[in-house]
Protein backbone atom coordinates (compact mmCIF):
# COMPACT_ATOMS: atom_id res chain seq x y z
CA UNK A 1 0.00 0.00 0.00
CA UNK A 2 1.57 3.85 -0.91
CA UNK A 3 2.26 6.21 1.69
CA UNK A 4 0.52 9.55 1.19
CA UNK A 5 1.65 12.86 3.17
CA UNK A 6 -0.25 15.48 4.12
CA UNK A 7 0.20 18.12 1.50
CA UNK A 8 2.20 21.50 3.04
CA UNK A 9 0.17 23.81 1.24
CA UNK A 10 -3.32 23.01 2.92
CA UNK A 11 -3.18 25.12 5.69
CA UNK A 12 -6.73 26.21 6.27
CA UNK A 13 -9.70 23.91 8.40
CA UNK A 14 -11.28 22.11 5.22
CA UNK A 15 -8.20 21.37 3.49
CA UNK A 16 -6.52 19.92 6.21
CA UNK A 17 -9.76 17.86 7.03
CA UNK A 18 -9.99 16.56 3.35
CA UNK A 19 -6.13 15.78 3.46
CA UNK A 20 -7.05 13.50 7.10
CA UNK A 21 -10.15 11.92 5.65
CA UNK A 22 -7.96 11.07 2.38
CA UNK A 23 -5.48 9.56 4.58
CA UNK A 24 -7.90 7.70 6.76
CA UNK A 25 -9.82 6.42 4.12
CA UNK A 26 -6.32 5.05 2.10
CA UNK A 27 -5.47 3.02 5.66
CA UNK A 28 -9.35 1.83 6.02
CA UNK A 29 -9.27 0.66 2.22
CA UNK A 30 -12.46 3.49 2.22
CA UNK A 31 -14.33 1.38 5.38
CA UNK A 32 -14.93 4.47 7.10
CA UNK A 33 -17.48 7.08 6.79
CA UNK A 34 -16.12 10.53 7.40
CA UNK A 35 -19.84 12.17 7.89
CA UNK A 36 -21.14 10.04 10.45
CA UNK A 37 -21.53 12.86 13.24
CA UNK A 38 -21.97 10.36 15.97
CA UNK A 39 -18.89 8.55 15.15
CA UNK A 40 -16.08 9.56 17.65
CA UNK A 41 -13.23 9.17 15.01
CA UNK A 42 -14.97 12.18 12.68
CA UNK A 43 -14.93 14.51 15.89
CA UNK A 44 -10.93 14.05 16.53
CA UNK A 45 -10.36 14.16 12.71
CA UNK A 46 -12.12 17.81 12.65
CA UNK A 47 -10.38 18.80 15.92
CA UNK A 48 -7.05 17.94 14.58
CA UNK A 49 -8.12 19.85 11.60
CA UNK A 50 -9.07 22.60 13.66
CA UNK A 51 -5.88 22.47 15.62
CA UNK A 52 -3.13 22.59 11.77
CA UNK A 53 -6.05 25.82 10.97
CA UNK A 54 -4.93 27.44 14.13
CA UNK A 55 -1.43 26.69 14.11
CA UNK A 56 -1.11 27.80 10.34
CA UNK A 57 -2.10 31.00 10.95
CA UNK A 58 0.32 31.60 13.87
CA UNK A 59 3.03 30.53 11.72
CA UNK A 60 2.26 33.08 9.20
CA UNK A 61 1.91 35.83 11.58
CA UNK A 62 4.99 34.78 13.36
CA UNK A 63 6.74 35.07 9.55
CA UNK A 64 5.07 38.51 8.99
CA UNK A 65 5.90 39.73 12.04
CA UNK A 66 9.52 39.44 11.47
CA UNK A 67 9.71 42.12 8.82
CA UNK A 68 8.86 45.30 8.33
CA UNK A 69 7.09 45.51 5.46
CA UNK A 70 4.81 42.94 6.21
CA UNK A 71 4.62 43.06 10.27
CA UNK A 72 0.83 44.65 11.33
CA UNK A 73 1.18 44.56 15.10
CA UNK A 74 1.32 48.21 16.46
CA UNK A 75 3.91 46.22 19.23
CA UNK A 76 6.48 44.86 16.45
CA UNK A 77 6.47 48.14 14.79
CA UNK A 78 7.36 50.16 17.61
CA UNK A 79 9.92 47.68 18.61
CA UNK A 80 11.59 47.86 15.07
CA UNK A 81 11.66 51.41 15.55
CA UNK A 82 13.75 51.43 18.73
CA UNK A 83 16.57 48.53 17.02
CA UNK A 84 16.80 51.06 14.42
CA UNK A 85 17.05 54.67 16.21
CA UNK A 86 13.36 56.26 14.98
CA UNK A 87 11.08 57.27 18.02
CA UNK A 88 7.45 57.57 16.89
CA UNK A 89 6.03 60.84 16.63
CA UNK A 90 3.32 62.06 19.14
CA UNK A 91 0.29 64.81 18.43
CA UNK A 92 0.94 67.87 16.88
CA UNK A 93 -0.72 71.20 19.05
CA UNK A 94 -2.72 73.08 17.16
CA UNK A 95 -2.22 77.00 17.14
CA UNK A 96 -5.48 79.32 17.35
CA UNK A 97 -5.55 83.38 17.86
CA UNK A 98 -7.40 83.71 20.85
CA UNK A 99 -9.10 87.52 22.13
CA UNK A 100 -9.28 87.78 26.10
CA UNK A 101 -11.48 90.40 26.82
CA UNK A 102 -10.83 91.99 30.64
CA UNK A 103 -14.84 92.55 31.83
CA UNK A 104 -13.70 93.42 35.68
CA UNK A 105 -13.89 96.50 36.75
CA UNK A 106 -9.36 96.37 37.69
CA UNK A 107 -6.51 95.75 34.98
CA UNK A 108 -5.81 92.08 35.47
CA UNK A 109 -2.93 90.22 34.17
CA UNK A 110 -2.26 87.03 31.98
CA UNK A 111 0.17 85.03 32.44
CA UNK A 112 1.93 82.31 29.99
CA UNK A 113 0.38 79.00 30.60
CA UNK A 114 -3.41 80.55 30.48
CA UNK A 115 -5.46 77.77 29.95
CA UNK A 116 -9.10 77.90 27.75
CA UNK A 117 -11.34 75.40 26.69
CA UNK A 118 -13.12 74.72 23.51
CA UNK A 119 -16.00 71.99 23.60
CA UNK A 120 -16.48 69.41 21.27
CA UNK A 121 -18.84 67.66 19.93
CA UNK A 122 -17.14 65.30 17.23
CA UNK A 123 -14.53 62.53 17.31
CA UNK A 124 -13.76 60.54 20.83
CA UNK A 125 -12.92 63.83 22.91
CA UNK A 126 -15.00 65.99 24.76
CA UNK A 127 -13.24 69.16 24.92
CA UNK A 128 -9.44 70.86 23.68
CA UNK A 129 -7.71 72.88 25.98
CA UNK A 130 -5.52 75.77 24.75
CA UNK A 131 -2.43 77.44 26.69
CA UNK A 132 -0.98 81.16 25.96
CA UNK A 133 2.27 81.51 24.59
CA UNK A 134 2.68 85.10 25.82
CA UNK A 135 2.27 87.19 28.69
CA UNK A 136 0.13 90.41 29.36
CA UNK A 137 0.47 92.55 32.35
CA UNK A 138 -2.14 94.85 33.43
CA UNK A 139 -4.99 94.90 30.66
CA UNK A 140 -7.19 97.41 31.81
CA UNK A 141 -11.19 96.99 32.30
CA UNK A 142 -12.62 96.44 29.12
CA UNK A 143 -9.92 96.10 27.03
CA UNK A 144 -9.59 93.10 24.54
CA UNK A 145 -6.11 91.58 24.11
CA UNK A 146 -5.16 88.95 21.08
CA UNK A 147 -3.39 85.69 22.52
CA UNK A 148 -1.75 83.14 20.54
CA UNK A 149 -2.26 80.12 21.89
CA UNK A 150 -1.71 76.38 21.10
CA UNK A 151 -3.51 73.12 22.30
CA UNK A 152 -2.35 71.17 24.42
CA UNK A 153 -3.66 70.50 28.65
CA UNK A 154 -1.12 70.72 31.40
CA UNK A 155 -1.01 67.91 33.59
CA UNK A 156 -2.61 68.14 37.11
CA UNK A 157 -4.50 71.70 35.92
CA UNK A 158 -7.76 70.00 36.45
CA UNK A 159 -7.05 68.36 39.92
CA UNK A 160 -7.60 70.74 42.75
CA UNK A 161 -5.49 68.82 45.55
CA UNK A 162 -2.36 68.89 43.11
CA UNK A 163 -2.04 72.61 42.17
CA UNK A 164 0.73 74.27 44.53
CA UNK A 165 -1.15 76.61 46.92
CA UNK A 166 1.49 79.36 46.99
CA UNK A 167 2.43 79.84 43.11
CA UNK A 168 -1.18 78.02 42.04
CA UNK A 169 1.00 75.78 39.09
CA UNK A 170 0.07 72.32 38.76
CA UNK A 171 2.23 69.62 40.38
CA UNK A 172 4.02 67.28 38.58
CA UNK A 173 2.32 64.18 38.33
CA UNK A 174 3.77 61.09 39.84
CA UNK A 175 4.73 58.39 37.91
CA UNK A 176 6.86 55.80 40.71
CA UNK A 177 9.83 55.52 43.22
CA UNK A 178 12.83 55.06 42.21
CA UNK A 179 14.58 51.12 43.60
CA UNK A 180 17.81 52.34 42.74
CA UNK A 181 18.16 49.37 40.28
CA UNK A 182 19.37 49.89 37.14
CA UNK A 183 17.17 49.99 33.71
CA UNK A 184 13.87 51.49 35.45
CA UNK A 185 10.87 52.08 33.65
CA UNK A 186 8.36 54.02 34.82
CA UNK A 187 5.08 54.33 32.94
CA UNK A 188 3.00 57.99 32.42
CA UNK A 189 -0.63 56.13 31.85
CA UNK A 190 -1.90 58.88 29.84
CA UNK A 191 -1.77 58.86 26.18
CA UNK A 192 -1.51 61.55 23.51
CA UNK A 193 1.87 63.32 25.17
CA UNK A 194 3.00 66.36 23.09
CA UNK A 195 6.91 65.41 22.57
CA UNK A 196 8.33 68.37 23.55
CA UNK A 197 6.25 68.62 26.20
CA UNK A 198 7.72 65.69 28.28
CA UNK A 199 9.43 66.95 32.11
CA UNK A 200 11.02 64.42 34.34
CA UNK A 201 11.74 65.14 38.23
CA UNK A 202 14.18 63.23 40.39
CA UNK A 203 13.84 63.50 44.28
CA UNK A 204 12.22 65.54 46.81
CA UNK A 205 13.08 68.59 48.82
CA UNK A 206 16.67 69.65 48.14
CA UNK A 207 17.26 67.05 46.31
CA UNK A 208 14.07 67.83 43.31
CA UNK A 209 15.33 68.51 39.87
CA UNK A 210 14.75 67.63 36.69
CA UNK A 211 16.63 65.36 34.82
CA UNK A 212 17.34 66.04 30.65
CA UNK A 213 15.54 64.35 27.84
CA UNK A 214 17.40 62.40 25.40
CA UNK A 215 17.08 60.23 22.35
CA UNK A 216 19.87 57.44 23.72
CA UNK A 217 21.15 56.60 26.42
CA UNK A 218 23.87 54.73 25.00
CA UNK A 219 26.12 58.46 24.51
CA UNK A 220 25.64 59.08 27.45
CA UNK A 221 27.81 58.40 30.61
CA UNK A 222 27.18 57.13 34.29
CA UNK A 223 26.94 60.33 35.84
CA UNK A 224 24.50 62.63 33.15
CA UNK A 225 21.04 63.07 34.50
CA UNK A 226 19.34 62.20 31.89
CA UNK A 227 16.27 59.99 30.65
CA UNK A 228 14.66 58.60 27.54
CA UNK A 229 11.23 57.45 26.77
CA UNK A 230 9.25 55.23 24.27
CA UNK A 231 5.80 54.99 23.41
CA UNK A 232 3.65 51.64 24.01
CA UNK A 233 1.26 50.38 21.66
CA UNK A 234 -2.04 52.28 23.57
CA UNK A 235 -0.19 55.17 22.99
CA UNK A 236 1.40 55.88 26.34
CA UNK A 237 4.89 56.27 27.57
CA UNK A 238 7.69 54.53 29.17
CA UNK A 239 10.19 56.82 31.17
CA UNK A 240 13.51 54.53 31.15
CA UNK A 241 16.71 55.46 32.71
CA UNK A 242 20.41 54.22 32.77
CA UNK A 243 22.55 51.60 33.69
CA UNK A 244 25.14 53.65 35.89
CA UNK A 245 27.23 53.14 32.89
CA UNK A 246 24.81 54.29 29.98
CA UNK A 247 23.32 56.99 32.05
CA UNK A 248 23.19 57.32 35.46
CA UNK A 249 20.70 55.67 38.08
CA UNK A 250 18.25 57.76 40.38
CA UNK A 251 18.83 57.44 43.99
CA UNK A 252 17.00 54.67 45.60
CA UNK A 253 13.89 55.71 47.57
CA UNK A 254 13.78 58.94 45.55
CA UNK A 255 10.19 59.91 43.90
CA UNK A 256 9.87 59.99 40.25
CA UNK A 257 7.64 62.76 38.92
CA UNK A 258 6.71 64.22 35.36
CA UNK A 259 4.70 67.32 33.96
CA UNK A 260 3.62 67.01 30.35
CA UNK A 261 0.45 68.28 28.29
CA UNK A 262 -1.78 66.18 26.25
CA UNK A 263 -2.66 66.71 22.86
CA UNK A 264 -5.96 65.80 21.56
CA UNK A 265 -3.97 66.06 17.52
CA UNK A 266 -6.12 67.23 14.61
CA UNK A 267 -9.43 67.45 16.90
CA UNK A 268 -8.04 70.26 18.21
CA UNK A 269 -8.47 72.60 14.86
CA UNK A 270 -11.60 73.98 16.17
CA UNK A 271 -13.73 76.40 14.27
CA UNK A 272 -13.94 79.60 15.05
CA UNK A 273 -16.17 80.66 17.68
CA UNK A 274 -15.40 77.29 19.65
CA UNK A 275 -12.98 78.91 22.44
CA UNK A 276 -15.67 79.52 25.22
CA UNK A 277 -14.04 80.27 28.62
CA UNK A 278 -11.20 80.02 30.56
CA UNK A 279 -10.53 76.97 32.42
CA UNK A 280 -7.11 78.14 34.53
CA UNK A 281 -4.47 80.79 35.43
CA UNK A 282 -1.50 79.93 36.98
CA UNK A 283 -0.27 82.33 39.41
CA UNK A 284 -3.11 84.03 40.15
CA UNK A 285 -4.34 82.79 43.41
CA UNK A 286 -7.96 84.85 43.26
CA UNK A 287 -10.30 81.55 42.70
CA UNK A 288 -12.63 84.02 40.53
CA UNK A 289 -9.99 84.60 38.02
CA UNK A 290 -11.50 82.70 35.28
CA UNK A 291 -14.53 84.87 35.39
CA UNK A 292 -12.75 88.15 34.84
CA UNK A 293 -12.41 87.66 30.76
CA UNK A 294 -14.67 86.78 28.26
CA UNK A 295 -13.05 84.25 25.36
CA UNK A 296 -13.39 83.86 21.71
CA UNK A 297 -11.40 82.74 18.66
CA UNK A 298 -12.50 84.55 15.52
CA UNK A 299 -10.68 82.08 13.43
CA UNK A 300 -10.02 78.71 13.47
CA UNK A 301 -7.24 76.13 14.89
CA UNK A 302 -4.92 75.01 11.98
CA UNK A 303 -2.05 72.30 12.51
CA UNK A 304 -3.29 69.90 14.54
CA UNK A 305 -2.36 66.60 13.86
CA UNK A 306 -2.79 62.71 14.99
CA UNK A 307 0.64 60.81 16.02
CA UNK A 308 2.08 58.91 13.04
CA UNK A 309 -0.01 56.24 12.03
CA UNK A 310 1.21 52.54 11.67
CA UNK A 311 1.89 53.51 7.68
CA UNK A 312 4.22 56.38 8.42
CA UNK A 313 6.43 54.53 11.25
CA UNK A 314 6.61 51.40 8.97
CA UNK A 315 7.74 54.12 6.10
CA UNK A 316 10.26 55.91 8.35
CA UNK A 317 11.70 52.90 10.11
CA UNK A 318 13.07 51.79 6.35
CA UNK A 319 14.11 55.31 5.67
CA UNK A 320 16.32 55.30 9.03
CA UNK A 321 17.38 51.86 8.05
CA UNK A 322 18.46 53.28 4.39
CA UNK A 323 19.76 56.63 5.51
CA UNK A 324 22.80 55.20 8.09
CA UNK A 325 22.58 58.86 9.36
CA UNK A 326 24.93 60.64 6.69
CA UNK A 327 23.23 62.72 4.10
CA UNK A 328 25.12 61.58 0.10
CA UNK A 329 22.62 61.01 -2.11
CA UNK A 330 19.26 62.95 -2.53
CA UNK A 331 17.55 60.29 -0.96
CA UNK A 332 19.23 60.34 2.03
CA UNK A 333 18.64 63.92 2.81
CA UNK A 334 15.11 62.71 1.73
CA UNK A 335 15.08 59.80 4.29
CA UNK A 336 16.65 61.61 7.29
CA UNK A 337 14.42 64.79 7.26
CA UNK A 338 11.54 62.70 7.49
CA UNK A 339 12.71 60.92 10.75
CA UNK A 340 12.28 64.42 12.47
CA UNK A 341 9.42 64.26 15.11
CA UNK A 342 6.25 65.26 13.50
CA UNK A 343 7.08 65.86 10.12
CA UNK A 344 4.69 63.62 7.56
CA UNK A 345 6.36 63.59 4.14
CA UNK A 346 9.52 64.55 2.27
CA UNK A 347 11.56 64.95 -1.14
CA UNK A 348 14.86 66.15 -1.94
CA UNK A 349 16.31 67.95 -4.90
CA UNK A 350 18.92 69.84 -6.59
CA UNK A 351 20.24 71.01 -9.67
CA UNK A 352 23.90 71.83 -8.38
CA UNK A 353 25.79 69.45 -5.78
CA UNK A 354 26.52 72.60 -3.20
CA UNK A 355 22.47 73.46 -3.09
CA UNK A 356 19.83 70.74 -1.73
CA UNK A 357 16.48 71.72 -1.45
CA UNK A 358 13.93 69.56 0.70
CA UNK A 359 10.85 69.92 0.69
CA UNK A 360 8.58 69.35 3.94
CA UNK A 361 5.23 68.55 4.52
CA UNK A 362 3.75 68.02 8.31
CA UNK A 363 1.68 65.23 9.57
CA UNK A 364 -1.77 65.15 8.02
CA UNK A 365 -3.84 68.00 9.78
CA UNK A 366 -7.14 67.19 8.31
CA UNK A 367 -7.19 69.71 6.05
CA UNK A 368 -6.58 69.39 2.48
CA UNK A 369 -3.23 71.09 2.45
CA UNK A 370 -1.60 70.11 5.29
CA UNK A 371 0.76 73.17 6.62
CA UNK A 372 -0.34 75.43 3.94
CA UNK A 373 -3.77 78.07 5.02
CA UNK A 374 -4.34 80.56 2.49
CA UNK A 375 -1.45 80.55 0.66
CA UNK A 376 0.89 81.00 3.93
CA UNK A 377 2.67 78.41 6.08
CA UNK A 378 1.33 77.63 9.53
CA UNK A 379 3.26 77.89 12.95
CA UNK A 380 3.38 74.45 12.90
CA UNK A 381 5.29 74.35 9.72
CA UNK A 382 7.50 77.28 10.91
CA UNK A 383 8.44 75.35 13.75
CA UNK A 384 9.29 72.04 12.08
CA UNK A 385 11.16 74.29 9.50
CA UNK A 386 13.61 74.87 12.25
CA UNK A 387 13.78 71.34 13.84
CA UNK A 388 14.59 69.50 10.38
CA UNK A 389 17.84 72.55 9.97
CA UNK A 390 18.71 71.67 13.54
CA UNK A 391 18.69 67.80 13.01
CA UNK A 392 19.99 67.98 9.63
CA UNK A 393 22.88 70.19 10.33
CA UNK A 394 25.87 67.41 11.63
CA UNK A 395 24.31 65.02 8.72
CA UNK A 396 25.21 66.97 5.67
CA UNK A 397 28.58 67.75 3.86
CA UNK A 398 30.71 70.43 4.44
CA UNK A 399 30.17 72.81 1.60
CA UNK A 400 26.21 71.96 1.17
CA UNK A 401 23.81 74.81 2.06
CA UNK A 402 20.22 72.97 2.82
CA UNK A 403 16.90 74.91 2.18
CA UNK A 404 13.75 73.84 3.74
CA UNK A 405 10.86 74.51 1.84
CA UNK A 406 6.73 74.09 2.00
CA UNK A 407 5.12 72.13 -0.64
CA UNK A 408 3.37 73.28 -3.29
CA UNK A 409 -0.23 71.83 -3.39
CA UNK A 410 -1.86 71.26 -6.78
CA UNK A 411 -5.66 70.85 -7.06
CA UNK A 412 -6.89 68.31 -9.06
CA UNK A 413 -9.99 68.09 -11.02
CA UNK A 414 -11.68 65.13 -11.76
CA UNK A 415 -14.72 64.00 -13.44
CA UNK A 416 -15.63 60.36 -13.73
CA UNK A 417 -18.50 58.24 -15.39
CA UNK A 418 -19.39 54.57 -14.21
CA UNK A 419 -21.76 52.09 -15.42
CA UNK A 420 -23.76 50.14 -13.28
CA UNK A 421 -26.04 46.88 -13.41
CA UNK A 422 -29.30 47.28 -13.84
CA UNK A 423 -29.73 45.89 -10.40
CA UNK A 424 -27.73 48.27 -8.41
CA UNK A 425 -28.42 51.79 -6.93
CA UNK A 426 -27.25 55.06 -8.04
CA UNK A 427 -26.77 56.44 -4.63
CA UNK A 428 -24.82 53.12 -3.01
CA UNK A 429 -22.71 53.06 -6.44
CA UNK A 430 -21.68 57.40 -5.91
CA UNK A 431 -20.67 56.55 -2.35
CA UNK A 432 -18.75 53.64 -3.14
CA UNK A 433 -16.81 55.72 -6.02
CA UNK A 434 -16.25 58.55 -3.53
CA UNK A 435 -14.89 56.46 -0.46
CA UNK A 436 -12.31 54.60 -3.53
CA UNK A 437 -11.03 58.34 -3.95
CA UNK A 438 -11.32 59.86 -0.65
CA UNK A 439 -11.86 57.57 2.40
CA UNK A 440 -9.55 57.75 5.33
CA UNK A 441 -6.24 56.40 4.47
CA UNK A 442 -7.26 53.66 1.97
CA UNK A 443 -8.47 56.30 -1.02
CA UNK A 444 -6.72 57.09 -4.31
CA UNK A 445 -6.57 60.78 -3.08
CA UNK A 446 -6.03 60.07 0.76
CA UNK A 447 -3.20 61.94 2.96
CA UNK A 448 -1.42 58.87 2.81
CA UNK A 449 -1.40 58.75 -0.57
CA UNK A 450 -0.75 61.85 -1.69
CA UNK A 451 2.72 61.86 -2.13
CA UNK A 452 5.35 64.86 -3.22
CA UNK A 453 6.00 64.34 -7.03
CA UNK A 454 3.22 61.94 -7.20
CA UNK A 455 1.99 61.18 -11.14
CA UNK A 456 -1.41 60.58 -11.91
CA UNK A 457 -2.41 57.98 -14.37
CA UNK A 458 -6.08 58.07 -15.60
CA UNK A 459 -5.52 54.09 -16.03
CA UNK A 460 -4.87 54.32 -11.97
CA UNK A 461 -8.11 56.13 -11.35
CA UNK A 462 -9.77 53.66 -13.77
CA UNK A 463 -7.91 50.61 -12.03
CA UNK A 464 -9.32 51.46 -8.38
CA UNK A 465 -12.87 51.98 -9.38
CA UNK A 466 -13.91 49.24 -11.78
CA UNK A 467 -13.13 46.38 -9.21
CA UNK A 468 -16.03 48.12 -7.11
CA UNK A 469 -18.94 46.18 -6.75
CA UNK A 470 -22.14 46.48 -9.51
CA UNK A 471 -19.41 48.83 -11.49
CA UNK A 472 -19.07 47.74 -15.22
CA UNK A 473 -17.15 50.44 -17.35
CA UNK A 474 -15.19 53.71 -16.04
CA UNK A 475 -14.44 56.36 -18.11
CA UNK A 476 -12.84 59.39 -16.29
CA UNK A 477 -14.03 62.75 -18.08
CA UNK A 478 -11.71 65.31 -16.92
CA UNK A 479 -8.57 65.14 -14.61
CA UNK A 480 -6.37 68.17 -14.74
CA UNK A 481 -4.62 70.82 -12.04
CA UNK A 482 -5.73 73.89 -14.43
CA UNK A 483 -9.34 73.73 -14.15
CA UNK A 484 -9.29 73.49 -18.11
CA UNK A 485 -11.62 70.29 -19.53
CA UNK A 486 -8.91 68.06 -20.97
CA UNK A 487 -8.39 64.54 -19.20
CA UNK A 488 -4.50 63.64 -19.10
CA UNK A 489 -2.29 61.88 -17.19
CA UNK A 490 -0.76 64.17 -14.44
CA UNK A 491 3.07 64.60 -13.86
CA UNK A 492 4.20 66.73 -11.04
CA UNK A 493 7.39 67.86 -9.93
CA UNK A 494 9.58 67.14 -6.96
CA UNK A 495 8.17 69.81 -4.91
CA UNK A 496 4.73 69.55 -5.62
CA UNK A 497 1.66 67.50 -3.87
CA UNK A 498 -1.46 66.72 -5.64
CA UNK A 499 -4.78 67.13 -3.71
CA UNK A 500 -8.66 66.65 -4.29
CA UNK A 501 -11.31 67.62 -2.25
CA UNK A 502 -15.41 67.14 -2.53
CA UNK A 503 -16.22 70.87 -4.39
CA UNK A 504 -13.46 69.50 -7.29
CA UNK A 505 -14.72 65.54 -8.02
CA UNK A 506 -17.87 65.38 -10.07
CA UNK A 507 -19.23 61.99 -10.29
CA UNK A 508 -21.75 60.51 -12.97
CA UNK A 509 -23.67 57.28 -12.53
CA UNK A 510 -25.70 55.71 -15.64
CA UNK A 511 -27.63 52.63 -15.61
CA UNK A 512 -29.00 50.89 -12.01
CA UNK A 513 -31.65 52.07 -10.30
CA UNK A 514 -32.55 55.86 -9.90
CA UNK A 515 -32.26 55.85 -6.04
């Protein structure tokens, strides 16, 4: 009698059942009935099938998980990003114009750190906080000062029994004790921490200071003060310290403590009008001082933005992998700029060796044109501007002047036509072709997507809308950036970012049903 083996490719529940019955059946000379549900033999067969099913798929995840490119746990990810030197971005603050109107009847004064409040009613947040960024002194009854401010909640402003009764600031928050081992971690069990943000205390009394912030330990020797920090896969963060050799080790017995502000990312580009009162003032030790000003924002929070998302820290983990931390080629200059914390997307160009120009786009704000309102750059922009020059300085060659420069966003217009089945509706068929362009991060014309120097094919836009369901022909009408009628294939250069948006996507349904 032949052998027969199990075949290696059946990996799922029936295949691996039909492979057991065959066997069974060749050692029974076909004496047994496999679909006898009483018969005990049939229920191990199926559980044994049942078992291969489950351990197949941990096998593949297992291989997945060990690359990059393929991993989809949050936890691999973030641990691929610390073997390879790229720490995940957090939020990005939002920056809003705020007017403070002084209705007492003395001049009161505003310090920086002014807290307001903006309620919401959209997305998993209830309310954005805003601090000022600037000081007033004295603003006399009635008079109306302008504030910038940007999002972002101290710690600890919202809890009564930790605000210091003498200066009325919050009190950092704390986070353990220290065992004097070496290698603590200490978790801060709030998510959405605004990088910069991040303060770490050693001690008590006397012996209270704060310890510095930075990116590895490993350059650092056993007596520096200093701390590092990585995010977990809910989002909070890990405060780790050294080894006495890499870093040195906080006293034993000694408290830990941390101040930070949390970030509620793009929910926090409220509309206008949205600011409504003011929530806290540190320093001022009158318990009625919220009540002296009136609030408002006549325009609306721009730059807020969500930490990266799994696509972005799979994207820059290969770019820090590629880059080896020496800018040569254009792509490196490309690949290191975007490991700066909270930038989104990059290029790199240049027509003479001495003269590199990168161009920077922040993380994805919501808004059509990320960094870009009204034809000017936002703070947030400005301010990454100046953190990409900063990191980018020790990485580039002697003789090489680096400019950092805003996209340039080009609107698309597009008109499509699709053919239906005579059994499908026109309304479920016009969603379906506008969440294929659109949706979240899975649309032709999504954030993620939407890459610098990015050509558009009409064959593309044809290729991700016929597979949709009913959909029998696609013809696109018009695609261009000059608002002209033609229907070409875009090509864009280096520098520039195509976008669509609602007003500029007409969409055209024929046959189905008229519903």
């Amino acid at each position: 009698m032949s052998e027969i083996q199990i075949d290696y490719t059946s990996r799922d529940y029936s295949a691996l059942k039909n492979e057991l019955i065959s066997l069974v059946n060749l050692k029974t000379g076909g004496a047994w009935n496999p679909t006898d549900p009483s018969d005990l033999g049939n229920a191990l067969l199926e559980a044994f099938a049942y078992m291969g099913d489950i351990m197949s798929y941990y096998i593949d995840r297992v291989a997945n998980e060990t690359q990059v490119e393929t991993a989809v746990k949050t936890e691999t990810l973030l641990n691929f990003a610390s073997l390879y030197g790229y720490r995940p971005s957090g939020p990005t603050p939002a920056t809003v114009t705020v007017s403070f109107t002084n209705d007492s009847d003395a001049p009161v004064s505003l310090p920086v750190g002014t807290q307001v409040m903006a309620p919401l009613n959209y997305g998993p947040f209830s309310q954005a906080y805003f601090e000022t960024t600037q000081p007033f002194t004295a603003i006399a009854p009635n008079a109306t000062v302008n504030v910038v401010c940007v999002e972002g909640k101290t710690v600890n402003t919202d809890k009564e029994d930790y605000i210091d009764p003498v200066f009325h600031k919050p009190l950092p928050s704390s986070i353990g004790t220290s065992t004097g081992s070496a290698n603590q971690s200490f978790q801060i069990l709030e998510s959405g921490i605004i990088d910069a943000s991040l303060v770490v205390y050693v001690g008590q009394g006397v012996a209270f200071a704060p310890w510095q912030y930075v990116d590895n330990l490993v350059e650092y020797g056993p007596n520096d003060l200093v701390f590092t920090a990585n995010q977990n896969t809910d989002g909070t963060l890990n405060v780790l310290f050294g080894d006495g050799i890499n870093g040195a080790i906080p006293p034993a017995s000694q408290a830990i403590s941390a101040t930070y502000k949390i970030s509620v990312g793009r929910y926090g580009n409220v509309i206008s009008g949205a600011v409504s009162e003011v929530s806290f003032i540190p320093g001022n030790i009158d318990p009625e001082a919220v009540s002296f000003f009136t609030v408002n924002n006549t325009t609306a929070a721009t730059g807020g933005a969500d930490a990266d998302s799994q696509t972005q820290i799979r994207s820059k983990i290969k770019n820090a992998i590629i880059s080896r931390n020496r800018a040569v080629t254009l792509n490196d200059y490309k690949y290191l700029s975007s490991l700066v914390p909270l930038v989104g997307k990059t290029n790199a160009a240049s027509s003479v060796y001495s003269l590199v120009n990168v161009y920077l786009q922040v993380q994805n704000d919501g808004s059509a044109t990320p960094g870009i309102i009204s034809g000017s750059v936002t703070p947030s922009w400005t301010s990454l501007k100046r953190d990409v020059e900063l990191y980018m300085d020790d990485k580039i060659p002697v003789g090489v002047t680096l400019n950092v420069l805003p996209p340039q966003y080009m609107p698309l217009r597009l008109e499509v036509t699709v053919l239906i089945k005579d059994t499908y509706k026109k309304s479920t068929a016009r969603l379906d072709v506008y969440k294929a362009l659109l949706s979240g991060d899975t649309g032709l014309f999504s954030y993620e997507k939407n890459t610098f120097a990015r050509n558009i094919s009409l064959s593309s836009i044809i290729s991700a809308l016929s597979p949709l369901t009913g959909v029998t022909s696609v013809s696109v009408t018009k695609l261009n950036v000059d608002g002209g009628s033609s229907a070409q294939d875009i090509i864009l250069e280096p520098n520039q970012i195509p976008y669509l948006i609602p007003a500029n996507l007409l969409i055209e349904v024929s046959g189905g049903i008229n519903i």
